[in-house]
C-alpha atoms as a PDB file:
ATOM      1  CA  UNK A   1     -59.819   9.050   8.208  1.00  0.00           C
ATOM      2  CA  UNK A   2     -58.570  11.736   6.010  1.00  0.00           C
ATOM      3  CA  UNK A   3     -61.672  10.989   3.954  1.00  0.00           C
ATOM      4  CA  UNK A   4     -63.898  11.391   7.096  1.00  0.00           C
ATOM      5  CA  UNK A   5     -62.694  15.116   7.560  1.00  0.00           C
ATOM      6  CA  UNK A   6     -62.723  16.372   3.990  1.00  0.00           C
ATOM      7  CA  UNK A   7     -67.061  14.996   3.969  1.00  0.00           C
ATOM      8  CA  UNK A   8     -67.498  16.978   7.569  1.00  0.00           C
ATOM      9  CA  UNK A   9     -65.543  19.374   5.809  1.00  0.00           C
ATOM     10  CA  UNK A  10     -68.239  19.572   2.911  1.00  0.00           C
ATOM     11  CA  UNK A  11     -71.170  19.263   5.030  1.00  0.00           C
ATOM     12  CA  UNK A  12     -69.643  22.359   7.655  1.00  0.00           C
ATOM     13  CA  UNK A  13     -68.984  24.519   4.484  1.00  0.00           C
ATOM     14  CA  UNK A  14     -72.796  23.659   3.413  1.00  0.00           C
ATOM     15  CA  UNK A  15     -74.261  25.078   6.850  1.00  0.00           C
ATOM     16  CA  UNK A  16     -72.055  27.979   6.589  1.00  0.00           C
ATOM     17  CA  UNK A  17     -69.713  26.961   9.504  1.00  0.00           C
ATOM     18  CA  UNK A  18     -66.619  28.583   8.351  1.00  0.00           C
ATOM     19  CA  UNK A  19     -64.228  28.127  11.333  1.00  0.00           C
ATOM     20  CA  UNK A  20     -65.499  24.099  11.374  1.00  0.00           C
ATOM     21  CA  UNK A  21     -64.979  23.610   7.508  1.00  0.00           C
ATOM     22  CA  UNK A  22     -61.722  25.238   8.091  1.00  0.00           C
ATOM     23  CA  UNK A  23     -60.339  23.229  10.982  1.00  0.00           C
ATOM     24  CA  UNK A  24     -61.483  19.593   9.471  1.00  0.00           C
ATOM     25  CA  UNK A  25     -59.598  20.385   6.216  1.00  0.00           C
ATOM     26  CA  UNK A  26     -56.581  21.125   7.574  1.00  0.00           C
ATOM     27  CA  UNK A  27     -57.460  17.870   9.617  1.00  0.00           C
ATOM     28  CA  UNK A  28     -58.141  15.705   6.384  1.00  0.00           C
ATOM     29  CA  UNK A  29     -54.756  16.877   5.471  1.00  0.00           C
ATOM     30  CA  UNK A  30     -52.792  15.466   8.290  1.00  0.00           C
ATOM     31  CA  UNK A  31     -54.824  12.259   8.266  1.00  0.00           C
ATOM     32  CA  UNK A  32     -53.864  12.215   4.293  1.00  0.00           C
ATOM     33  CA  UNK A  33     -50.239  13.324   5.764  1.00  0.00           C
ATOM     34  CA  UNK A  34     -49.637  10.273   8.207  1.00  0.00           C
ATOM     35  CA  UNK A  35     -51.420   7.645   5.834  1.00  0.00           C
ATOM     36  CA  UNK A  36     -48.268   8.807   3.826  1.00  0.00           C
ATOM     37  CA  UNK A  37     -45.804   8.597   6.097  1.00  0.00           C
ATOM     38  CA  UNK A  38     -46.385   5.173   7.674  1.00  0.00           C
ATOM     39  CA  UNK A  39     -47.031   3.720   4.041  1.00  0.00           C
ATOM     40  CA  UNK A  40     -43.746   5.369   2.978  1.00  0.00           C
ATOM     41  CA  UNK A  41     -41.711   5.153   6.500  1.00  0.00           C
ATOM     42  CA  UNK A  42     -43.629   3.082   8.935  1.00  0.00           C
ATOM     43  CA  UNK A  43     -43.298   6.641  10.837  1.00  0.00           C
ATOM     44  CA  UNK A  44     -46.080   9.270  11.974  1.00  0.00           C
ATOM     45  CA  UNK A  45     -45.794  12.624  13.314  1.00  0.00           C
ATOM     46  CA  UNK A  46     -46.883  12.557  16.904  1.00  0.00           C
ATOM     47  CA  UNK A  47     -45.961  16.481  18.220  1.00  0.00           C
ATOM     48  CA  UNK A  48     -48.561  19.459  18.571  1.00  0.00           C
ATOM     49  CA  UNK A  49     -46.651  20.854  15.604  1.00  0.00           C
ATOM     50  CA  UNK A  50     -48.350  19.916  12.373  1.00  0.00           C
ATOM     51  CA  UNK A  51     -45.584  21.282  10.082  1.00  0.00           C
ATOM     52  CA  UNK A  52     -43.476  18.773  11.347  1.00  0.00           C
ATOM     53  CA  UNK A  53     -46.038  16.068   9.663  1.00  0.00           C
ATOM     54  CA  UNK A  54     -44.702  18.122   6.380  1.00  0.00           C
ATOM     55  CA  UNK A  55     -40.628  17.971   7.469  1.00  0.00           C
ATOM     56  CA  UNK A  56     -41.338  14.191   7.930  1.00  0.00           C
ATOM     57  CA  UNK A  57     -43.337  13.483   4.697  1.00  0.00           C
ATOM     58  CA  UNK A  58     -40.029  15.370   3.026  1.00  0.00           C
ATOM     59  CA  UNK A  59     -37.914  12.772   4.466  1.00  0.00           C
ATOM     60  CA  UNK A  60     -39.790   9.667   4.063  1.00  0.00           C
ATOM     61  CA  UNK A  61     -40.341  10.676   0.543  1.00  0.00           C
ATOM     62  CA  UNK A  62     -38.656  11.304  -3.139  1.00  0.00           C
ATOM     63  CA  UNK A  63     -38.994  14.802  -3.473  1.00  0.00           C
ATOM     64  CA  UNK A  64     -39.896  15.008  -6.865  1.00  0.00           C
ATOM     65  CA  UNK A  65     -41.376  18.732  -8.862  1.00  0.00           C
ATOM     66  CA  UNK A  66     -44.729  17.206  -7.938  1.00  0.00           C
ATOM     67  CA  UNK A  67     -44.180  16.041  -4.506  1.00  0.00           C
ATOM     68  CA  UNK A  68     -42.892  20.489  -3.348  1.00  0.00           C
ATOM     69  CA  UNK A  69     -46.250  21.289  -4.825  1.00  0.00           C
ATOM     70  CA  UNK A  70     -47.957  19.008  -3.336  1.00  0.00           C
ATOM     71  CA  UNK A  71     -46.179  19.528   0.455  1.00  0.00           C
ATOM     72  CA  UNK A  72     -46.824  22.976  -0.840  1.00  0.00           C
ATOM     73  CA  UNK A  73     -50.415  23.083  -0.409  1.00  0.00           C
ATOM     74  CA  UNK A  74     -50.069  20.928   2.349  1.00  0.00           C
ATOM     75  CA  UNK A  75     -48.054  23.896   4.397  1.00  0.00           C
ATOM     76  CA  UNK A  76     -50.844  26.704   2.991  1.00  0.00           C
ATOM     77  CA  UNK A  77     -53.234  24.536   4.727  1.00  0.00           C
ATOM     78  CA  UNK A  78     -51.280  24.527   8.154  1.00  0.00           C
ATOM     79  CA  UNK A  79     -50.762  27.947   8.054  1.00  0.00           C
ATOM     80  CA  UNK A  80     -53.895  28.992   7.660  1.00  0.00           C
ATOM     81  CA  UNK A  81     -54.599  26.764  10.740  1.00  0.00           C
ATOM     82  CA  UNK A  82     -51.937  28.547  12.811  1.00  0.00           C
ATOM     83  CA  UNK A  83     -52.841  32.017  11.809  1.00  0.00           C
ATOM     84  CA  UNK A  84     -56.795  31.343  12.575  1.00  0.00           C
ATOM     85  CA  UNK A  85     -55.931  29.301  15.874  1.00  0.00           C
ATOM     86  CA  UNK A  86     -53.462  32.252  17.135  1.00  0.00           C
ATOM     87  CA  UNK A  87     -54.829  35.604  15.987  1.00  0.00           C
ATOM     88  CA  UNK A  88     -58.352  34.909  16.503  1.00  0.00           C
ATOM     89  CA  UNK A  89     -59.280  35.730  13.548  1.00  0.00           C
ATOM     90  CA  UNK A  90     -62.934  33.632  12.049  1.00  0.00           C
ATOM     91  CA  UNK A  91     -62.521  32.211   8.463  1.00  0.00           C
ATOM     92  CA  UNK A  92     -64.585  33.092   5.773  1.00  0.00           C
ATOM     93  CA  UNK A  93     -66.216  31.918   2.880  1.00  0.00           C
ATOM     94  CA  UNK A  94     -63.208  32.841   0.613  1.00  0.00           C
ATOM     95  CA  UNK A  95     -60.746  30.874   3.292  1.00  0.00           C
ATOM     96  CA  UNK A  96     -62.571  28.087   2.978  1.00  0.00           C
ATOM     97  CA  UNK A  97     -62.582  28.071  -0.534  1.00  0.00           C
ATOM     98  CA  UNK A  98     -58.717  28.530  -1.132  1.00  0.00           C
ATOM     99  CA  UNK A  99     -58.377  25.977   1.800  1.00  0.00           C
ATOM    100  CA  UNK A 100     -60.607  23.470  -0.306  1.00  0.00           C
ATOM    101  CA  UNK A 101     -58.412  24.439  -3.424  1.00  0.00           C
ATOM    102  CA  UNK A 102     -54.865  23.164  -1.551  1.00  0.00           C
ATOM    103  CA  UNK A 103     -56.405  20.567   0.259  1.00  0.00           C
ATOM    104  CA  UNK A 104     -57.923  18.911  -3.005  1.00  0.00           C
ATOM    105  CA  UNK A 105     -54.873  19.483  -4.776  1.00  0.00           C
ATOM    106  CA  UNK A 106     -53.016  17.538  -1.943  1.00  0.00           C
ATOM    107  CA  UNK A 107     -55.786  14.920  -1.834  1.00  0.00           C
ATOM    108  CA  UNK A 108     -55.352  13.970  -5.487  1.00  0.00           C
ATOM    109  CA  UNK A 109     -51.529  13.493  -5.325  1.00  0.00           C
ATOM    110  CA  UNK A 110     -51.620  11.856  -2.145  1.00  0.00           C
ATOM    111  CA  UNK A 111     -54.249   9.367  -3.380  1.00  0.00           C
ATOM    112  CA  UNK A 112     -52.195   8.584  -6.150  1.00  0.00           C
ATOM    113  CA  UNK A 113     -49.596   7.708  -3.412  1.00  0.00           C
ATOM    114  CA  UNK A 114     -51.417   5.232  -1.191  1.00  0.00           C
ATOM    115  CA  UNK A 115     -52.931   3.463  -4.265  1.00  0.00           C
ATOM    116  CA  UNK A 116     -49.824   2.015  -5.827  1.00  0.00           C
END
């Protein structure tokens, strides 16, 4: 599923739709996040609070140098979501580029994960 949001992801940031590109990368994200967690736990995150996904990948996980950065971009990309959701601000063309940044940071690790 994770896959599914980073390609609408592509196709929104192709058309221009900032907020949309935005919203489904921080989306492709979680999916990437609770792929992780069941493989690693047999747990997902189930609360409105997606920084919780991140607490729970910390626990399920060993937190190596490589796993904090990862998580790291992982929390850039859910605050960005929170900041955009709450201050109603729009996201732009540079958001959406730093947001693609983190998230295909995250991606590659996380793939790395859930192919072994």
């Amino acid at each position: 599923m994770g896959e599914h949001f980073a390609q609408a992801a592509q196709l929104a940031t192709e058309f221009q739709y900032w907020n949309a590109a935005g919203v489904l990368l921080v989306h492709a994200a979680i999916a990437l996040t609770d792929a992780l967690t069941i493989k690693a736990g047999g747990v997902k995150s189930a609360g409105e609070d997606h920084l919780l996904a991140a607490d729970l990948l910390e626990t399920v996980l060993v937190m190596d140098a490589e796993a904090k950065r990862a998580i790291g971009h992982l929390r850039a990309l859910i605050q960005e979501k929170t900041l955009v959701s709450y201050s109603g601000e729009f996201y732009r063309q540079e958001d959406v580029r730093r947001m693609a940044r983190h998230l295909n940071r995250y991606h590659t690790w996380a793939d790395r994960l859930l192919t072994d």
